[in-house]
C-alpha atoms as a PDB file:
ATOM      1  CA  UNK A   1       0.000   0.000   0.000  1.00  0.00           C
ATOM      2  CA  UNK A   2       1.911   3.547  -1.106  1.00  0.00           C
ATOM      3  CA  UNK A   3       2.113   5.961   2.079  1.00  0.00           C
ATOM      4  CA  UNK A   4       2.848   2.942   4.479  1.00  0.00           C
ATOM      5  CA  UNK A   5       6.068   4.163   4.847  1.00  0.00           C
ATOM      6  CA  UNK A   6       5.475   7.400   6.215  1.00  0.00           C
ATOM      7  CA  UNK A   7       6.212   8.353   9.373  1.00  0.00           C
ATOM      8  CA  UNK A   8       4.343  11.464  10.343  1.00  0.00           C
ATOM      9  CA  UNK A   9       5.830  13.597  14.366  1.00  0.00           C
ATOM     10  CA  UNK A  10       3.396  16.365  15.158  1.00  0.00           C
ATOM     11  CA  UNK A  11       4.063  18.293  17.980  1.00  0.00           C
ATOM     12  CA  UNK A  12       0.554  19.639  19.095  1.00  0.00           C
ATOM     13  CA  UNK A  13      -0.688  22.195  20.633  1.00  0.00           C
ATOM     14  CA  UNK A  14      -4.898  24.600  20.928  1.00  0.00           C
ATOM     15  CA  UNK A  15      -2.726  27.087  18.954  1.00  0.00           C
ATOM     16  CA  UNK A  16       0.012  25.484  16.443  1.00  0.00           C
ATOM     17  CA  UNK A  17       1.005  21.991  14.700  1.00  0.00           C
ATOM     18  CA  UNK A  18       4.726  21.359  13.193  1.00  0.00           C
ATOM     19  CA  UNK A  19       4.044  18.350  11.034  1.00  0.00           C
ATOM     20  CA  UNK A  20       7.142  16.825  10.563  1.00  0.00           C
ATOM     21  CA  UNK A  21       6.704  14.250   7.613  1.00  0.00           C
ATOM     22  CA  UNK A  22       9.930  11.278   6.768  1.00  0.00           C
ATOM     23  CA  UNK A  23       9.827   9.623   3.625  1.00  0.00           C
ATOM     24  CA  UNK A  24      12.794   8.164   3.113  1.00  0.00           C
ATOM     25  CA  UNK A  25      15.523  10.153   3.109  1.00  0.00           C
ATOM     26  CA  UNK A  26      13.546  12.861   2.278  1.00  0.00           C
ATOM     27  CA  UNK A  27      12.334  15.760   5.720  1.00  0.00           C
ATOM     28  CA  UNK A  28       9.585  18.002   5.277  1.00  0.00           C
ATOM     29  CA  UNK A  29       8.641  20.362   7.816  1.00  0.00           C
ATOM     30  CA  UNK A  30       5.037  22.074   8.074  1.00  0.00           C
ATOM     31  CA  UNK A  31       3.474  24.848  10.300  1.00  0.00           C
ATOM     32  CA  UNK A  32      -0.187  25.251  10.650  1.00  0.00           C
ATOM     33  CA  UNK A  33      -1.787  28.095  12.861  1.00  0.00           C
ATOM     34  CA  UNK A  34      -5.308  27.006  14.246  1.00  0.00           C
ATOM     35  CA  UNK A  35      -6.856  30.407  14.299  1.00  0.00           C
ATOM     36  CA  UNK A  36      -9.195  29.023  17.008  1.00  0.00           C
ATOM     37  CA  UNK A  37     -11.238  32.096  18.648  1.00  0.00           C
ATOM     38  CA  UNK A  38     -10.129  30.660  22.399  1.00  0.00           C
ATOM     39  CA  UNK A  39     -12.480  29.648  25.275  1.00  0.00           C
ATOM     40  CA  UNK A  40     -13.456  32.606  26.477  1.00  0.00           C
ATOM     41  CA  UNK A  41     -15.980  34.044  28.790  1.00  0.00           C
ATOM     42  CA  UNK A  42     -19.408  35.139  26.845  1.00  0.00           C
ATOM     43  CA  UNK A  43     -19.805  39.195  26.876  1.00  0.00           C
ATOM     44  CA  UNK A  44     -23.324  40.420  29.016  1.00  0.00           C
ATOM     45  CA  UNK A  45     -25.615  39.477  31.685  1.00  0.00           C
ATOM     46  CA  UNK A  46     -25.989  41.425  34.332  1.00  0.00           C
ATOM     47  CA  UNK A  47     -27.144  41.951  38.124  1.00  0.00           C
ATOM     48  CA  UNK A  48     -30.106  43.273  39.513  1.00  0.00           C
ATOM     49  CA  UNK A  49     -29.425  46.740  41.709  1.00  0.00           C
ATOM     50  CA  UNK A  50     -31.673  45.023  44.474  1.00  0.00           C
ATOM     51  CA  UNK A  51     -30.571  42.191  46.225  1.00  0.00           C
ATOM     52  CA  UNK A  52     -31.435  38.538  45.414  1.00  0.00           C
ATOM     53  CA  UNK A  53     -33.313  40.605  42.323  1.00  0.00           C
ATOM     54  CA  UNK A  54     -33.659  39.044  38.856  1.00  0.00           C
ATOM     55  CA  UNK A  55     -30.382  38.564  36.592  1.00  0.00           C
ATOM     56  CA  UNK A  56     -29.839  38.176  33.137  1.00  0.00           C
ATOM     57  CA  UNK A  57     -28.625  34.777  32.421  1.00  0.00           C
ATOM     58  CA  UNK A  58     -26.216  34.122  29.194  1.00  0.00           C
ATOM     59  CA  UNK A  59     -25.889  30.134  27.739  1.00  0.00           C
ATOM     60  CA  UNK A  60     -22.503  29.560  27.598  1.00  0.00           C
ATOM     61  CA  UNK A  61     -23.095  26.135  25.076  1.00  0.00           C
ATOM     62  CA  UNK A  62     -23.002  28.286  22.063  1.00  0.00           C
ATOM     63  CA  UNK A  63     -19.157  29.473  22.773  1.00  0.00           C
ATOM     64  CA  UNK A  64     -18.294  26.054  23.659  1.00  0.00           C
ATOM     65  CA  UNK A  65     -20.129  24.431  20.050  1.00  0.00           C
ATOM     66  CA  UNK A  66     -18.048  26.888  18.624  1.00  0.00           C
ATOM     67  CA  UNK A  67     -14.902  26.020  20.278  1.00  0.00           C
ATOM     68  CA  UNK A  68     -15.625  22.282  19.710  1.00  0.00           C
ATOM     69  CA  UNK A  69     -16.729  22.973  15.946  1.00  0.00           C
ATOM     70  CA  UNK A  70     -13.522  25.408  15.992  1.00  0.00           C
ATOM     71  CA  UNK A  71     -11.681  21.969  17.338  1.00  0.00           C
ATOM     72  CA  UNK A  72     -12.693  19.580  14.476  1.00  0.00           C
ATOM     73  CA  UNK A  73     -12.169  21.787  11.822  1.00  0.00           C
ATOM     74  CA  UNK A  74      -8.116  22.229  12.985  1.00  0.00           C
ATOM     75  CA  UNK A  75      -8.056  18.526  13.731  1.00  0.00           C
ATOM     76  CA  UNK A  76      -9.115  17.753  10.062  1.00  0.00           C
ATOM     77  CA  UNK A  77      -7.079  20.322   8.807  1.00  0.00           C
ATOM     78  CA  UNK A  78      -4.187  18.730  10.137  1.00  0.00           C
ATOM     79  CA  UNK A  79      -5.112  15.501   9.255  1.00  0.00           C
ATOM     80  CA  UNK A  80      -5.449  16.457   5.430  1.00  0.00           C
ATOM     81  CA  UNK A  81      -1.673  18.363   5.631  1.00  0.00           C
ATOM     82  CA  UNK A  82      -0.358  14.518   7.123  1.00  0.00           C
ATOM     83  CA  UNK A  83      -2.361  13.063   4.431  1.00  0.00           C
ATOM     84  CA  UNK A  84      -1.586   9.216   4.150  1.00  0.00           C
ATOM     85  CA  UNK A  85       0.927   7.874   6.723  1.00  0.00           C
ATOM     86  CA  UNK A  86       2.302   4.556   8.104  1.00  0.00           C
ATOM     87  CA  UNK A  87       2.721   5.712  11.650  1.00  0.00           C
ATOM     88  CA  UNK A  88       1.798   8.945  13.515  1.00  0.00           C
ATOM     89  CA  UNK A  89       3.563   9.992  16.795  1.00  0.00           C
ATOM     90  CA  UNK A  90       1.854  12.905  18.128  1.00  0.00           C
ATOM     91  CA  UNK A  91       3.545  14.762  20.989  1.00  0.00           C
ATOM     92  CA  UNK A  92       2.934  17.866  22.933  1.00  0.00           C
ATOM     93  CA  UNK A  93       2.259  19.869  26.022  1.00  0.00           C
ATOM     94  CA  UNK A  94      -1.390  19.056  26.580  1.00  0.00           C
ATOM     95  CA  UNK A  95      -4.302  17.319  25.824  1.00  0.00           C
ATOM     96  CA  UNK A  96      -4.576  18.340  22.281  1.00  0.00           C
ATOM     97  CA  UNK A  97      -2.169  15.422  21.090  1.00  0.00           C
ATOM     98  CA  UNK A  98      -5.188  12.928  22.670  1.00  0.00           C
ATOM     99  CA  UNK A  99      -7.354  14.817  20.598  1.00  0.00           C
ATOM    100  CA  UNK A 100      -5.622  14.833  17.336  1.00  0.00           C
ATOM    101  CA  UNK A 101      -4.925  10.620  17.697  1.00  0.00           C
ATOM    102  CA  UNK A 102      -9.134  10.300  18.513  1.00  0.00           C
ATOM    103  CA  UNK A 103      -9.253  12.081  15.106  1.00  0.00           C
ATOM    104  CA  UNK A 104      -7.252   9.704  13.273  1.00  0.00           C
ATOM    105  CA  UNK A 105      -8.634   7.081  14.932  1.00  0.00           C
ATOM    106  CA  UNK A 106     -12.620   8.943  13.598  1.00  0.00           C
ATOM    107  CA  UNK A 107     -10.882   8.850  10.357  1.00  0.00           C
ATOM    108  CA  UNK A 108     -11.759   6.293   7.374  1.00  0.00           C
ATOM    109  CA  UNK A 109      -8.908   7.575   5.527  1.00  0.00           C
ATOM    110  CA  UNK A 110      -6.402   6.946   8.182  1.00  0.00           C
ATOM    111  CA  UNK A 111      -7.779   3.339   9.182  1.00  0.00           C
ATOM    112  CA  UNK A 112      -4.712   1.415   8.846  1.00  0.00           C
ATOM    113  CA  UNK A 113      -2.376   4.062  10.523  1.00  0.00           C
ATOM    114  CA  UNK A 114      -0.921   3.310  13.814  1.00  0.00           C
ATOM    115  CA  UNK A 115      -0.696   6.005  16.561  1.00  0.00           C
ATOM    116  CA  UNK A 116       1.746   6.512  19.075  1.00  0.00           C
ATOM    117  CA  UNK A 117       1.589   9.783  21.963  1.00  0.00           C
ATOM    118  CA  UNK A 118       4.029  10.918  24.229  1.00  0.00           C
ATOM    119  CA  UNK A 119       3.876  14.402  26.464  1.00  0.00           C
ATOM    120  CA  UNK A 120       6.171  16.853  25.247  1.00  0.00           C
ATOM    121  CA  UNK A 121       7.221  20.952  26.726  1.00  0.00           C
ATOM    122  CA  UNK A 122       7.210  23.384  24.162  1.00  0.00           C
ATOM    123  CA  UNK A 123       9.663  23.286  21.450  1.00  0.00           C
ATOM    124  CA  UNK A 124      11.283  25.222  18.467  1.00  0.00           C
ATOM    125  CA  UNK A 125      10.990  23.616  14.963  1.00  0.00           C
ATOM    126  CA  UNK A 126      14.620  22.032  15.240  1.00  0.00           C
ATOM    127  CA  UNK A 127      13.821  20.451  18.540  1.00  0.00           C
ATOM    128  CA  UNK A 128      10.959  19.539  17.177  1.00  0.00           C
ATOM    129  CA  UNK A 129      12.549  17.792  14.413  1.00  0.00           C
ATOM    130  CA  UNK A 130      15.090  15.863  16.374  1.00  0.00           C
ATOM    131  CA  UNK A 131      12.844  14.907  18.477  1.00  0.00           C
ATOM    132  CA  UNK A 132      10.696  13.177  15.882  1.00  0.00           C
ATOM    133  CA  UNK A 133      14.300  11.329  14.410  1.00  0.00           C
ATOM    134  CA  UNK A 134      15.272  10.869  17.714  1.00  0.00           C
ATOM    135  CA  UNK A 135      11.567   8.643  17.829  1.00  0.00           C
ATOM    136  CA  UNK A 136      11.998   7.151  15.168  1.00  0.00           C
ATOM    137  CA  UNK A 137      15.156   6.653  14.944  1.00  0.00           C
ATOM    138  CA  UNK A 138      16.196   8.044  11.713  1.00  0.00           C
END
């Protein structure tokens, strides 16, 4: 099967992926911003002047749909920049890497890829690169 060769490091984070893609001898290296709006706290509502008086009452689901919509959309976005891939070893600071591998996993195209995870600190691009070799020993 073409692509089974492919080994695929992402270091992971709510705001960035490096995709860092070995095909043979060949390295490529790949950036992608998530541009996701951030959980933050809804604007409004608002207090009564009386005590125990009425109060204006915002739903907070609609920023987290977002968020989570936000979420998928990044996910899938890296998912289409790793494209086909033999092995992916997703690393980072927090939970995002979990996220990213329970997209693969969602993924038909990616049925037959394996999935490794390991907890990583934040990184520059060449640390982020040996790392990856360093993993899979290249």
């Amino acid at each position: 099967m073409p692509g089974t060769s492919r080994k695929v490091g992402v270091w992971i984070d709510h705001r960035q992926a490096v995709i860092v893609t070995f095909e043979g001898d060949d390295v490529a290296v790949h950036t992608l911003e998530s541009n996701l709006d951030g959980r933050t706290r809804p604007a409004g509502g608002s207090r009564s002047v009386t005590p125990y008086g009425p109060q204006d009452v915002i739903k907070e689901g609609a920023g987290e749909r977002r968020f989570a919509q936000q979420l998928r959309a990044y996910y899938a976005d890296v998912l289409a920049h790793i494209g086909e891939a033999g092995v992916i070893y997703a690393f980072g600071p927090a939970r995002a890497r979990y996220e990213l591998i329970e997209a693969v996993d969602a993924s038909p195209a990616h049925r037959n890829t394996s999935t490794e995870t390991a907890p990583s600190d934040k990184l520059t691009n060449p640390q982020i690169v040996a790392h990856v070799k360093e993993h899979f020993s290249v």
